[in-house]
N, C-alpha and C. Protein backbone atom coordinates (compact mmCIF):
# COMPACT_ATOMS: atom_id res chain seq x y z
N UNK A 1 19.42 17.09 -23.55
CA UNK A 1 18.99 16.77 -22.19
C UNK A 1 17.71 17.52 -21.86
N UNK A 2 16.65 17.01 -21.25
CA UNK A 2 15.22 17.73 -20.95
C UNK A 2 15.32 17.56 -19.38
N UNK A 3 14.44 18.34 -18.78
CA UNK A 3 14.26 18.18 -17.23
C UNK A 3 14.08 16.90 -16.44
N UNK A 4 14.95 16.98 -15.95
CA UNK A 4 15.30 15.62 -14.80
C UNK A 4 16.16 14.63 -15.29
N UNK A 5 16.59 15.02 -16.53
CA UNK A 5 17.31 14.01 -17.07
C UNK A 5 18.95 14.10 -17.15
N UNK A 6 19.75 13.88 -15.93
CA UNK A 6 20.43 14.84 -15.44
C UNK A 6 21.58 13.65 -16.00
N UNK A 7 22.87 14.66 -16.34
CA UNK A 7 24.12 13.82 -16.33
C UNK A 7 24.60 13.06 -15.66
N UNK A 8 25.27 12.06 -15.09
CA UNK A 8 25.61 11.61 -14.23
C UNK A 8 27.50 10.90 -14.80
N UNK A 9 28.52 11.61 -14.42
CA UNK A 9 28.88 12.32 -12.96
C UNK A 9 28.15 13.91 -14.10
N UNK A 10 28.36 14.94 -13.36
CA UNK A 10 27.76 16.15 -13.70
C UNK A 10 28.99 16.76 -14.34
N UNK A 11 28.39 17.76 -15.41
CA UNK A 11 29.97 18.72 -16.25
C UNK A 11 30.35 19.31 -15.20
N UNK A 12 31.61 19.66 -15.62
CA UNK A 12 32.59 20.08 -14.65
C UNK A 12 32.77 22.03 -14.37
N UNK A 13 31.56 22.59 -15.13
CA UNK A 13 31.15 23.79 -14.94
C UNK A 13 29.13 23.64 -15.07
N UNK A 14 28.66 24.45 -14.44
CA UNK A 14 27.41 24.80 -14.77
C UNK A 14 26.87 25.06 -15.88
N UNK A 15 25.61 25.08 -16.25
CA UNK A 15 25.13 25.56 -17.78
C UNK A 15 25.86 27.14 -17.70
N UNK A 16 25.82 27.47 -19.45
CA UNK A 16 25.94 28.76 -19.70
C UNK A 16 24.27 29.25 -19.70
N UNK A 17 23.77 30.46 -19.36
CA UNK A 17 22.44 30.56 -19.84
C UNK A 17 22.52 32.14 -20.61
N UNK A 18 21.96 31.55 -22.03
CA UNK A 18 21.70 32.61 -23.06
C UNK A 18 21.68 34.02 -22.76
N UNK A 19 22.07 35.11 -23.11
CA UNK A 19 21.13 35.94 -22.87
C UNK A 19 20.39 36.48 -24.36
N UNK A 20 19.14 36.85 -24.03
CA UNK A 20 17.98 37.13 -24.86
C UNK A 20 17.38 38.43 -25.06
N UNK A 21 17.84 39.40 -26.76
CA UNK A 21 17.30 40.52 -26.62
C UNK A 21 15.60 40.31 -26.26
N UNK A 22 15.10 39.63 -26.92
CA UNK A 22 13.63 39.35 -27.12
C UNK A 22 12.94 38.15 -26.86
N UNK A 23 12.45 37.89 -25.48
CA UNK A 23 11.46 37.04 -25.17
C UNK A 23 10.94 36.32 -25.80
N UNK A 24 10.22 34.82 -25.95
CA UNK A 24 9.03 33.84 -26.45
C UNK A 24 8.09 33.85 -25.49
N UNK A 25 7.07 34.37 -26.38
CA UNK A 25 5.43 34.01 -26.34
C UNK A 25 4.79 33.54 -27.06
N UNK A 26 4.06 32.58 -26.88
CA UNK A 26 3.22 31.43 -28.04
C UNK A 26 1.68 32.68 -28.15
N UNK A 27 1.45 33.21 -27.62
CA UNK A 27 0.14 34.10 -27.61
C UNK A 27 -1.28 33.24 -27.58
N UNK A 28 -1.69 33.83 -28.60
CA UNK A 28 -2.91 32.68 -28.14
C UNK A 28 -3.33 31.31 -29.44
N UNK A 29 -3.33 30.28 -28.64
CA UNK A 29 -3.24 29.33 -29.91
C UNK A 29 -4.62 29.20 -30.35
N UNK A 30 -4.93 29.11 -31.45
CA UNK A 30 -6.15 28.98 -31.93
C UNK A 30 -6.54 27.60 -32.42
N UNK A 31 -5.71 26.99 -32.93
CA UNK A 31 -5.69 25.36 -34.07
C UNK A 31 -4.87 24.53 -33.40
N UNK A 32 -4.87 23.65 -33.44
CA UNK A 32 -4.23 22.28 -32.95
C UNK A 32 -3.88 21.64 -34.31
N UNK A 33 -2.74 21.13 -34.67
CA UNK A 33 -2.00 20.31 -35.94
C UNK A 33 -2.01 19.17 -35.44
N UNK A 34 -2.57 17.96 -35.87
CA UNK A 34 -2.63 16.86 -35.26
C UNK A 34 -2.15 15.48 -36.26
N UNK A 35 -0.93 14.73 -35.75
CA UNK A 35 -0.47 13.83 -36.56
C UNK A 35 0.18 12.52 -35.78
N UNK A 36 0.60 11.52 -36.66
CA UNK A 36 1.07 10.45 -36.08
C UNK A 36 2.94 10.83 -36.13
N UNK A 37 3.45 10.61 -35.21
CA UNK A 37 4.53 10.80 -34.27
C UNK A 37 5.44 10.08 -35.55
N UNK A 38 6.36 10.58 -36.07
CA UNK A 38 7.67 10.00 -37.22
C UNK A 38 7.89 10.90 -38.62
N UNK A 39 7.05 12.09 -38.45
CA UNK A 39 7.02 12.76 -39.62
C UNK A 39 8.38 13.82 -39.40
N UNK A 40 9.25 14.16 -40.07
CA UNK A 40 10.21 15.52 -39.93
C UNK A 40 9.68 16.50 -41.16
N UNK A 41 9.33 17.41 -41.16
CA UNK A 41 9.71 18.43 -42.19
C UNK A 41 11.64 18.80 -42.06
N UNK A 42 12.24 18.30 -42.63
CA UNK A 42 13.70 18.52 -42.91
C UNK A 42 13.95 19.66 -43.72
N UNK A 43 13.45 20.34 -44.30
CA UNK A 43 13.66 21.57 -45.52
C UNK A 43 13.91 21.32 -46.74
N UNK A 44 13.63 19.57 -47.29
CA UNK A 44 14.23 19.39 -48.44
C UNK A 44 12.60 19.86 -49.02
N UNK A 45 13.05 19.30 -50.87
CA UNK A 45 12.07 19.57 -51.70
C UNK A 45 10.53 18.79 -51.09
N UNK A 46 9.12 19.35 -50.85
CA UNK A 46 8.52 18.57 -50.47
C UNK A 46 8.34 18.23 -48.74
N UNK A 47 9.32 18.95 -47.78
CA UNK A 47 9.18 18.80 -46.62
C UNK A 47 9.71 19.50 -46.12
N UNK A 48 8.89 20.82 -46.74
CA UNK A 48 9.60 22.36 -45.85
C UNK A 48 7.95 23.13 -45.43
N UNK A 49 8.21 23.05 -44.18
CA UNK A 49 7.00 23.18 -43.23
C UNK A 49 6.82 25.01 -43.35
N UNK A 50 7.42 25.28 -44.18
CA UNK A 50 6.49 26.80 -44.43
C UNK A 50 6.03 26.72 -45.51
N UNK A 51 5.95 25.96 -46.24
CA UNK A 51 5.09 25.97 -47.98
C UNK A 51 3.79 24.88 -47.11
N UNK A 52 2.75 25.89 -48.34
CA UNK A 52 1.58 25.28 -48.18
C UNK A 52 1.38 24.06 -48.74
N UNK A 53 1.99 23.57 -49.82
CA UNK A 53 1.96 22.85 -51.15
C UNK A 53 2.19 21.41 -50.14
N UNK A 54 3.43 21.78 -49.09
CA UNK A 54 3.96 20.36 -48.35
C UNK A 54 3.27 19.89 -47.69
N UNK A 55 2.44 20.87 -46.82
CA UNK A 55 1.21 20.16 -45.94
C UNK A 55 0.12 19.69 -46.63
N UNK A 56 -0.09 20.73 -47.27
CA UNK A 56 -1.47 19.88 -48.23
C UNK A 56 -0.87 18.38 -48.88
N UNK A 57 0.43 17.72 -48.97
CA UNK A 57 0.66 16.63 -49.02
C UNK A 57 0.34 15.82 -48.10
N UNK A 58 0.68 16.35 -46.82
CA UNK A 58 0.15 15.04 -45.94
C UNK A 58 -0.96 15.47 -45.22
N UNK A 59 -1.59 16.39 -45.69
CA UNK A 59 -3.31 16.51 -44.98
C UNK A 59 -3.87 15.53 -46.11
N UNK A 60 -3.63 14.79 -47.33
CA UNK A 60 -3.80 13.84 -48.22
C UNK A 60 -3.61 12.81 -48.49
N UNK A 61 -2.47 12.74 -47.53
CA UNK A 61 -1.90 11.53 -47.45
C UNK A 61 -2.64 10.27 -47.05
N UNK A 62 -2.75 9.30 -47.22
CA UNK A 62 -3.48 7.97 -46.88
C UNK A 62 -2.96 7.17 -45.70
N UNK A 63 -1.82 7.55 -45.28
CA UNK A 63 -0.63 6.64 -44.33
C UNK A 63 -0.15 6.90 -43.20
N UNK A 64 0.60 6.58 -42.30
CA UNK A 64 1.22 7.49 -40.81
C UNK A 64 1.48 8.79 -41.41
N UNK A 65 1.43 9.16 -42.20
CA UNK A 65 2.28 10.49 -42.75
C UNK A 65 0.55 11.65 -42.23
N UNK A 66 0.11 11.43 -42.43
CA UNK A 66 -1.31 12.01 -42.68
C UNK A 66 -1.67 12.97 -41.38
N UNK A 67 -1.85 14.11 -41.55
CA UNK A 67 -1.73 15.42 -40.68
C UNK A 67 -3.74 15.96 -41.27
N UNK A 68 -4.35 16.31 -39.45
CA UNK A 68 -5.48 16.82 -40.10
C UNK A 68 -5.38 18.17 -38.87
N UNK A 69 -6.34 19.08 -38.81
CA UNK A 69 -5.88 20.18 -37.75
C UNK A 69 -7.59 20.84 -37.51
N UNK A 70 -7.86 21.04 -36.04
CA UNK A 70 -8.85 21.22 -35.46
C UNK A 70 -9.30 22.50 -35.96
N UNK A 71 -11.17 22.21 -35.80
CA UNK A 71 -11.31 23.50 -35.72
C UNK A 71 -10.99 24.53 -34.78
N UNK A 72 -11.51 25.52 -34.74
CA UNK A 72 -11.18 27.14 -33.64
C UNK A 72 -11.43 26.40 -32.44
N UNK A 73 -10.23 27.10 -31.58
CA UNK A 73 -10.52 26.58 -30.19
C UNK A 73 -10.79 27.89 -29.54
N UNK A 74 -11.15 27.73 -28.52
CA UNK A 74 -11.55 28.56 -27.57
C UNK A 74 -10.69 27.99 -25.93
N UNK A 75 -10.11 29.29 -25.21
CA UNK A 75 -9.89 29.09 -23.70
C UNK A 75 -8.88 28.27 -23.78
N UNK A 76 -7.84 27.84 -24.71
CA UNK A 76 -6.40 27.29 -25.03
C UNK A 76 -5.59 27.43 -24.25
N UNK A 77 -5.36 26.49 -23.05
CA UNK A 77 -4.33 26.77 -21.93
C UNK A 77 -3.32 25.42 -21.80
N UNK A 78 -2.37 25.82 -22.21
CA UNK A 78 -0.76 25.20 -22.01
C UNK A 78 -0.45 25.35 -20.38
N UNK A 79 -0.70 24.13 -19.44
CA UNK A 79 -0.50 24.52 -18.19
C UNK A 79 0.85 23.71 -17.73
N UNK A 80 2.36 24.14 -17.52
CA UNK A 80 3.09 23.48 -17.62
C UNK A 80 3.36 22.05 -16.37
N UNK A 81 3.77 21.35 -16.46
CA UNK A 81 3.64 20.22 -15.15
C UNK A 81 4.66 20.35 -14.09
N UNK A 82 3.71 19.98 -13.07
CA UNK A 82 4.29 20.17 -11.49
C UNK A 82 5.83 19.47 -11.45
N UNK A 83 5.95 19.86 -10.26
CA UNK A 83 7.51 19.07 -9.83
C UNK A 83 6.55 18.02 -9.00
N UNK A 84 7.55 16.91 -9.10
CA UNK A 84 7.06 15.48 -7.88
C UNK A 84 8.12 15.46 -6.95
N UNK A 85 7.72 15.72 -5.88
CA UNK A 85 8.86 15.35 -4.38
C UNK A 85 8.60 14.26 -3.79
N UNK A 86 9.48 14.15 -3.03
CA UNK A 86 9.57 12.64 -2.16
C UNK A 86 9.66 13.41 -0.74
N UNK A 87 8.88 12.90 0.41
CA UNK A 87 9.34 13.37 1.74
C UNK A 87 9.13 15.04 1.95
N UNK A 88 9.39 15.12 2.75
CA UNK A 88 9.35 16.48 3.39
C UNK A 88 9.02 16.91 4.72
N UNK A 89 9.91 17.03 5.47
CA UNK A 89 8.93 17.55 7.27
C UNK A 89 8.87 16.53 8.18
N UNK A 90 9.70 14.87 7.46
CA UNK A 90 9.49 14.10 8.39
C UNK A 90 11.02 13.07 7.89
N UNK A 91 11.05 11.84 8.78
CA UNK A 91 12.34 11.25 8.82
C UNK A 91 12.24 10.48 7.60
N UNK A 92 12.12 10.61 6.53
CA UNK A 92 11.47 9.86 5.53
C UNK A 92 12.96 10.00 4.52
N UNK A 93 13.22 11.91 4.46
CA UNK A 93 14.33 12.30 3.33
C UNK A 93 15.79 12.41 4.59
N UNK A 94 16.46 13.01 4.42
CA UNK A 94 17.74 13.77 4.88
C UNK A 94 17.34 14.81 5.40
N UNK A 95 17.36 15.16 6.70
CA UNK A 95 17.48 16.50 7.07
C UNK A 95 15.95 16.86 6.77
N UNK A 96 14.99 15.96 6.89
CA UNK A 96 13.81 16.27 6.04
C UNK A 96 13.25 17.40 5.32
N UNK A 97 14.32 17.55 4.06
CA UNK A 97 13.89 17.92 3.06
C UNK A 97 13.58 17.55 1.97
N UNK A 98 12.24 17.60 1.27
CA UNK A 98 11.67 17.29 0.42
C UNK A 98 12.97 17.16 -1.55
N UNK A 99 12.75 16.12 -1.71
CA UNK A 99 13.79 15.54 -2.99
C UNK A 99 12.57 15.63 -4.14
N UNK A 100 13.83 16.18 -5.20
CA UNK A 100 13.24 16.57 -6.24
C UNK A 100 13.15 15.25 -6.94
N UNK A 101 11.90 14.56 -7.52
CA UNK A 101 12.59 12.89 -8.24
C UNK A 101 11.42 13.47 -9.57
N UNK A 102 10.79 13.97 -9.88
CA UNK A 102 10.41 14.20 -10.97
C UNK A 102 9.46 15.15 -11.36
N UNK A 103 8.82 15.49 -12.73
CA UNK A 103 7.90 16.56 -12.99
C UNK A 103 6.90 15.75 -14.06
N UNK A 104 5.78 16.24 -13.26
CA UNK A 104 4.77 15.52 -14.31
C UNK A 104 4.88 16.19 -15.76
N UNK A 105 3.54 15.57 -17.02
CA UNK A 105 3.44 16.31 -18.19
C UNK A 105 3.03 17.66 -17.87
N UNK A 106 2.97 18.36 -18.74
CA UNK A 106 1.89 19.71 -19.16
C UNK A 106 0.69 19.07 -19.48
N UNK A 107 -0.35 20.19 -19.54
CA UNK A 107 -1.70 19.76 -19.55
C UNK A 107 -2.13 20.49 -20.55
N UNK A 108 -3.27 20.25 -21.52
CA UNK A 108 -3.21 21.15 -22.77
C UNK A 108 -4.77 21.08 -22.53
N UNK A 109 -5.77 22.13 -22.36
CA UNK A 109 -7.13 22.22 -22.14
C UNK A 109 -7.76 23.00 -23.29
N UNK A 110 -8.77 23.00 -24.03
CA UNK A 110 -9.05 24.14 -24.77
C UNK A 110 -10.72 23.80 -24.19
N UNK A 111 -11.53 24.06 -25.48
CA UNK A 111 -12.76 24.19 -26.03
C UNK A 111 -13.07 23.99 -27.52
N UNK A 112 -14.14 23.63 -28.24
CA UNK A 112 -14.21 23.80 -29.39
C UNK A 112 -15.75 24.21 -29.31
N UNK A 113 -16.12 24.84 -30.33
CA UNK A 113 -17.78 25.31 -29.94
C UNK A 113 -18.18 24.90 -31.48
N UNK A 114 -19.65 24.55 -31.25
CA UNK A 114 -20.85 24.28 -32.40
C UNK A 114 -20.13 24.03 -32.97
N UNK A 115 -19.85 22.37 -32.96
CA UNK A 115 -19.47 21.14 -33.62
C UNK A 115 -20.34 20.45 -34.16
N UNK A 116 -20.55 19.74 -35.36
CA UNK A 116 -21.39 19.19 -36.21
C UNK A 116 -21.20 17.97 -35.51
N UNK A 117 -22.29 16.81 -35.51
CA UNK A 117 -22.03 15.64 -34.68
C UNK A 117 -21.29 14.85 -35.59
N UNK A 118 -21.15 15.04 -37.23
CA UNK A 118 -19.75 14.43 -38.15
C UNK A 118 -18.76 14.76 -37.46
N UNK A 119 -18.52 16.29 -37.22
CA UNK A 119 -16.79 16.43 -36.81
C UNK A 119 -16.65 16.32 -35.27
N UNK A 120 -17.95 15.76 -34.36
CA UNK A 120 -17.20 15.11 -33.36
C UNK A 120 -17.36 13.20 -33.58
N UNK A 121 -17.57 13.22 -33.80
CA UNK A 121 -17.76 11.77 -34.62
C UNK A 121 -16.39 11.52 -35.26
N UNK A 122 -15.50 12.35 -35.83
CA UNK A 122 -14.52 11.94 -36.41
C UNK A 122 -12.97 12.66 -35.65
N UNK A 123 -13.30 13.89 -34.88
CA UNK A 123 -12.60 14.00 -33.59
C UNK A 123 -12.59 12.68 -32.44
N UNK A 124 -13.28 12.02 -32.20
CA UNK A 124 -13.41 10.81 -31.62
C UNK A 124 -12.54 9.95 -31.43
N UNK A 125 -12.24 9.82 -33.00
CA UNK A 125 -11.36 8.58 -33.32
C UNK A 125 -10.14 8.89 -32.71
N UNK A 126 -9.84 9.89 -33.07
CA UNK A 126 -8.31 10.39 -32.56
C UNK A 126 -7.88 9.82 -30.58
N UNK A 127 -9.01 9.45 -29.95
CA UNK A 127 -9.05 9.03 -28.55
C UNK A 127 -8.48 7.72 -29.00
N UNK A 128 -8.44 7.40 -29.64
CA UNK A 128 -7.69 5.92 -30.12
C UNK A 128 -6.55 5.62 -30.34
N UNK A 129 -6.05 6.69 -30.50
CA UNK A 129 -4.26 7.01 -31.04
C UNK A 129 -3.18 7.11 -29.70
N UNK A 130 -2.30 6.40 -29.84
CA UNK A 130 -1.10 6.29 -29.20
C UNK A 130 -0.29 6.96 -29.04
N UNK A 131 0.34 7.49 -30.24
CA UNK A 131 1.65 7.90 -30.78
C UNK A 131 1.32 9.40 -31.62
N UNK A 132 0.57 10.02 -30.85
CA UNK A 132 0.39 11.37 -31.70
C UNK A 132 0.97 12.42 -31.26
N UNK A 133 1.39 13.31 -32.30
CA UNK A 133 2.42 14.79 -32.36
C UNK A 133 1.43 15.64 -32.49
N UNK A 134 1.50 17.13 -31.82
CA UNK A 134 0.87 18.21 -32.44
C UNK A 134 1.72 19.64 -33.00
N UNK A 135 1.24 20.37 -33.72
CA UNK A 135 1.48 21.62 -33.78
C UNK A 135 0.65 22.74 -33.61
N UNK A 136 1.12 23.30 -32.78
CA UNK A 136 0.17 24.42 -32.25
C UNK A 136 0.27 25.83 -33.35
N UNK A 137 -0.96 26.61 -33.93
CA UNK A 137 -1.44 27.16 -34.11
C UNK A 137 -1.38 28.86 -33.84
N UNK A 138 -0.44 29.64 -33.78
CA UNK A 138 -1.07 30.95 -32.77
C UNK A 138 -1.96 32.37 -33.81
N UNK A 139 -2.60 32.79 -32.86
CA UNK A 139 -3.42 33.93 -33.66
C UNK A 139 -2.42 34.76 -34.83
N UNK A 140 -1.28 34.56 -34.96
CA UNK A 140 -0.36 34.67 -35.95
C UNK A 140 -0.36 34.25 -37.00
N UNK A 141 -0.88 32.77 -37.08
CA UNK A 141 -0.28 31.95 -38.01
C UNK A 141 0.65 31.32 -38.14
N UNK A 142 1.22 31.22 -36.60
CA UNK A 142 2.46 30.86 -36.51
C UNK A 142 2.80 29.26 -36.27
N UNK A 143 3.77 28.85 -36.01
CA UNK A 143 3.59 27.23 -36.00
C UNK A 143 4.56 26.95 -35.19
N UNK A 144 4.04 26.21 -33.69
CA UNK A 144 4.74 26.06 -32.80
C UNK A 144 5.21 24.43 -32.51
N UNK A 145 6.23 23.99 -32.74
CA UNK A 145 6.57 22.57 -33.03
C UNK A 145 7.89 22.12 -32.44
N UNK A 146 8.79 21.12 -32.29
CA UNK A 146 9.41 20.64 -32.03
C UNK A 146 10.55 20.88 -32.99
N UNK A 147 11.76 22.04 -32.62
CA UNK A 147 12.74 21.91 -33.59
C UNK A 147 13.78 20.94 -33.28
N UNK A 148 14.39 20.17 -34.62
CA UNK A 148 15.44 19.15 -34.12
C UNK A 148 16.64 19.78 -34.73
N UNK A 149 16.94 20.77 -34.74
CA UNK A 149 18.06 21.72 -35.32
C UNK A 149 18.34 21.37 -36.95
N UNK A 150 19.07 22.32 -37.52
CA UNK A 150 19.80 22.07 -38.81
C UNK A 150 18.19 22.47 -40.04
N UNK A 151 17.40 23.20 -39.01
CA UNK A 151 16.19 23.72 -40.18
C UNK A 151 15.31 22.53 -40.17
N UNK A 152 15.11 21.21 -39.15
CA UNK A 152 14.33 20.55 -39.40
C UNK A 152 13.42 20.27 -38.38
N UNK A 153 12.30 20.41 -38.28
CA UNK A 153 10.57 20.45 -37.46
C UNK A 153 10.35 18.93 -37.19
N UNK A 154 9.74 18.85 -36.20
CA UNK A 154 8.73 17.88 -36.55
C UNK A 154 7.16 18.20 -35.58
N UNK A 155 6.17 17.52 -34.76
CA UNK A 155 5.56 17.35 -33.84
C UNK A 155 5.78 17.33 -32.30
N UNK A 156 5.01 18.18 -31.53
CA UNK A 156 5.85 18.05 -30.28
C UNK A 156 4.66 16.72 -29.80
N UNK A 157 5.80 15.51 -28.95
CA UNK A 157 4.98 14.90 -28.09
C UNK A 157 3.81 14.68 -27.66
N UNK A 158 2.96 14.28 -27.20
CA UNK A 158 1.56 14.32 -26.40
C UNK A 158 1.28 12.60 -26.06
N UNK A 159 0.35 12.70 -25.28
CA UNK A 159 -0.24 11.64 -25.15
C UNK A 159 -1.87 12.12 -24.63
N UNK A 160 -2.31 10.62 -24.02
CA UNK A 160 -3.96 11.23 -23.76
C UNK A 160 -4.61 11.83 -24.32
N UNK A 161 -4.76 11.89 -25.67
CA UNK A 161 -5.62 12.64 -26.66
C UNK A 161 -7.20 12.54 -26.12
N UNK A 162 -7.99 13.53 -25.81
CA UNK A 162 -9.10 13.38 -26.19
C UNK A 162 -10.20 14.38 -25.90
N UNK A 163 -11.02 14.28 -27.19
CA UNK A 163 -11.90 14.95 -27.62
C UNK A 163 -13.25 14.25 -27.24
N UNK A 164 -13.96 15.13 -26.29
CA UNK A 164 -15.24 15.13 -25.69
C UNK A 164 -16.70 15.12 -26.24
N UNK A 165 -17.38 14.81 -25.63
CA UNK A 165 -18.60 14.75 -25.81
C UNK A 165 -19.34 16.37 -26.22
N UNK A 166 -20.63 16.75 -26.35
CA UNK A 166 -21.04 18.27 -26.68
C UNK A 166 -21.61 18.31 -25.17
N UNK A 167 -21.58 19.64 -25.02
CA UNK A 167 -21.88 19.98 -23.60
C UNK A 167 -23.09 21.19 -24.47
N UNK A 168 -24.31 21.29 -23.34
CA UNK A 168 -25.25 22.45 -23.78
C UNK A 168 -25.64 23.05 -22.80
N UNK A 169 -25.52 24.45 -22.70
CA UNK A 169 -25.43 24.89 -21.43
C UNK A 169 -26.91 26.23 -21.52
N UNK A 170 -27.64 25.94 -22.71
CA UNK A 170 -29.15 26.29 -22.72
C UNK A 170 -28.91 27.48 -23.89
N UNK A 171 -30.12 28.25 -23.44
CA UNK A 171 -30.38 29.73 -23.92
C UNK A 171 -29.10 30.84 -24.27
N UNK A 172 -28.87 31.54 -25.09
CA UNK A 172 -27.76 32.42 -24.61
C UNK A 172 -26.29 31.43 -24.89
N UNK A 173 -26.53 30.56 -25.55
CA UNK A 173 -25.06 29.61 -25.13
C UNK A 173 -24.65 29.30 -26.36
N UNK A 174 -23.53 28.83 -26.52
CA UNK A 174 -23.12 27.72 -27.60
C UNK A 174 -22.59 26.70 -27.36
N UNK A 175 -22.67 25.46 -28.05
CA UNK A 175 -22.78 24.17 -27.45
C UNK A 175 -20.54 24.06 -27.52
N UNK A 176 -20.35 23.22 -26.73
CA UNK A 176 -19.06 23.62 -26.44
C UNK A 176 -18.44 21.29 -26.43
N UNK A 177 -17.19 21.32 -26.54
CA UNK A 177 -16.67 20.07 -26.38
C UNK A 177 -15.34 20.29 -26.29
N UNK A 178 -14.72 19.39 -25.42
CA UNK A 178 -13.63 19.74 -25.03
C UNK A 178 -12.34 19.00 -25.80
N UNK A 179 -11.66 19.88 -25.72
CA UNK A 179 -10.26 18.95 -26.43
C UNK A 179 -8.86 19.16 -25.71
N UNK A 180 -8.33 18.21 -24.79
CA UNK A 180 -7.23 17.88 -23.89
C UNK A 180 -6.41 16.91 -24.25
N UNK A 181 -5.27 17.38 -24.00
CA UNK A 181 -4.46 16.35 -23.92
C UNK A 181 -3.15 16.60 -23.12
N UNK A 182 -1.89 15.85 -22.80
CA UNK A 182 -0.86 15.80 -22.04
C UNK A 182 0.43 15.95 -23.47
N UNK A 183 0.80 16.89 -22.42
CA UNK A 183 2.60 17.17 -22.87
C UNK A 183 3.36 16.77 -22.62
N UNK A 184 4.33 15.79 -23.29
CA UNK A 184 5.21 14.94 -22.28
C UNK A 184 6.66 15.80 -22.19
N UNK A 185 6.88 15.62 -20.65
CA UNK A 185 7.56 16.05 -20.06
C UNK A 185 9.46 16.37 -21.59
N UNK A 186 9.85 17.87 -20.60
CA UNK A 186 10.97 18.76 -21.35
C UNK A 186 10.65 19.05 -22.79
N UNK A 187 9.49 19.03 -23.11
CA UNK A 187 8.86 19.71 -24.44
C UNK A 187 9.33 20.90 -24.74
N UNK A 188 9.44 21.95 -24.04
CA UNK A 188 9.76 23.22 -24.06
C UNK A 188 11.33 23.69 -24.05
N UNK A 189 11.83 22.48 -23.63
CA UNK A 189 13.41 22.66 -24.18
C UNK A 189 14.02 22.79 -25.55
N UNK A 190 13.44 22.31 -26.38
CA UNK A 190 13.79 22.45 -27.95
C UNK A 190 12.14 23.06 -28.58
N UNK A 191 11.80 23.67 -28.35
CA UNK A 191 10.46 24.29 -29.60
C UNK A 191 10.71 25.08 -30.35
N UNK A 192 10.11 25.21 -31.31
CA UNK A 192 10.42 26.30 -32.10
C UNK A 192 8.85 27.64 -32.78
N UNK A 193 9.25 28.12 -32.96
CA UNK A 193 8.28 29.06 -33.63
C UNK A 193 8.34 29.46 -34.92
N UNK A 194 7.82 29.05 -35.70
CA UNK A 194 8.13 28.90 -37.47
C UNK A 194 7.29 29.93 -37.54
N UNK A 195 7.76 30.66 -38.55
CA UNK A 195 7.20 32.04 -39.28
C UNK A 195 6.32 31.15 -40.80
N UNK A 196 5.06 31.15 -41.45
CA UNK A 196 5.35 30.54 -42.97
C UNK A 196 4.87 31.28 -43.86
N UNK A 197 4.73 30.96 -45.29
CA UNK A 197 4.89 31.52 -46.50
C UNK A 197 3.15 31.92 -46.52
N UNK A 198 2.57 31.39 -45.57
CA UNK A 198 1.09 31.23 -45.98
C UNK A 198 0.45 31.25 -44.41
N UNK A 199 -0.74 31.37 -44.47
CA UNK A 199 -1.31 31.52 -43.01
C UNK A 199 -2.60 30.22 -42.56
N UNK A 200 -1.57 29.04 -41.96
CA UNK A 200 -2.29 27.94 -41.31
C UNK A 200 -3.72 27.25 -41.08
N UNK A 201 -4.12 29.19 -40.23
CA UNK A 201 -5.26 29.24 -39.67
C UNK A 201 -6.51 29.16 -40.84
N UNK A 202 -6.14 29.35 -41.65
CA UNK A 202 -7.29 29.85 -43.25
C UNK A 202 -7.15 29.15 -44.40
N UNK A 203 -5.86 28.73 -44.32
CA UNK A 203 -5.29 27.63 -45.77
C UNK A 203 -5.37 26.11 -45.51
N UNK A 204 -5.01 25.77 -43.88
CA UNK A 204 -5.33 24.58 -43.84
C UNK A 204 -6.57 23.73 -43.88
């Protein structure tokens, strides 16, 4: 179940909620993992998302399978999405109070700086895509993705992919282009944070 997506009739006790010696922080993401939406790393031979050997399969791949990952970003902000109300303050709700009916996406903003006009030329294309997953990157090396339990990964969600034009902001500067996209909504209910055998940021 993800946010707003509520039981109906409701369990007959409240959630339990965890308790947690040690906090999650994504820190700061540096890389964006960018792929078409149907891939699992499951842990078998060949699709265990901490060997390098597996990705370099589908950064090769020719097919939906095919994973490529951005350069350095800069100013990487995961901004999570609002609540949507109905009414409020007037005869519109009950008692006019404002009703909870939904929460937009997350918003994913970065930067990329001194881009070759090839690799925005071929960042481009990706504004074309429908159905794309990412994995986020952190100054770790770490790999932040969508766990579906039982040891198996895949891509978290997105939509609105897109990668910008070069911006030049003169003297003193470096030329900058933007790369955004949307999180679709209860993403953050199942993620995971993969530790791997190898470090993302330098091997991929």
């Amino acid at each position: 179940m993800s946010f707003l997506t509520c039981d109906c009739p409701l369990s007959a006790a409240i959630s339990d909620i965890t308790a947690a010696a040690c906090g999650d922080n994504f820190g700061q993401i540096q890389k964006v993992i960018v792929q078409r939406k149907g891939y699992t790393f499951d842990g078998t031979a060949g699709k265990d998302i901490t060997i390098l050997a597996d990705w370099q399969t589908v950064f090769a791949a020719s097919d939906d399978t095919k994973a490529q990952i951005t350069p350095f970003l800069s100013s990487a902000i995961i901004a999570g999405g609002e609540k949507i109300t109905n009414g409020g303050g007037d005869n519109s709700t009950l008692n006019g109070e404002a009703e909870l009916v939904g929460m937009n996406p997350s918003a994913f903003t970065s930067m990329m700086k001194s881009l070759t006009s090839a690799q925005i030329a071929e960042l481009s294309t990706f504004n074309c895509e429908k159905a794309l997953v990412v994995y986020f990157v952190n100054e770790s090396g770490k790999i932040i993705c969508k766990d579906l339990t039982g040891g198996s990964y895949t891509g978290i969600n997105i939509s609105s992919f897109f990668a910008g034009e070069k911006s030049n902001n003169g003297y003193a500067t470096l030329d900058e282009n933007p790369l955004d996209f949307n999180i679709k909504k209860g993403w953050s209910c199942d993620y995971a944070i993969v530790e791997t055998a190898f470090d993302p940021l330098e091997d991929l």
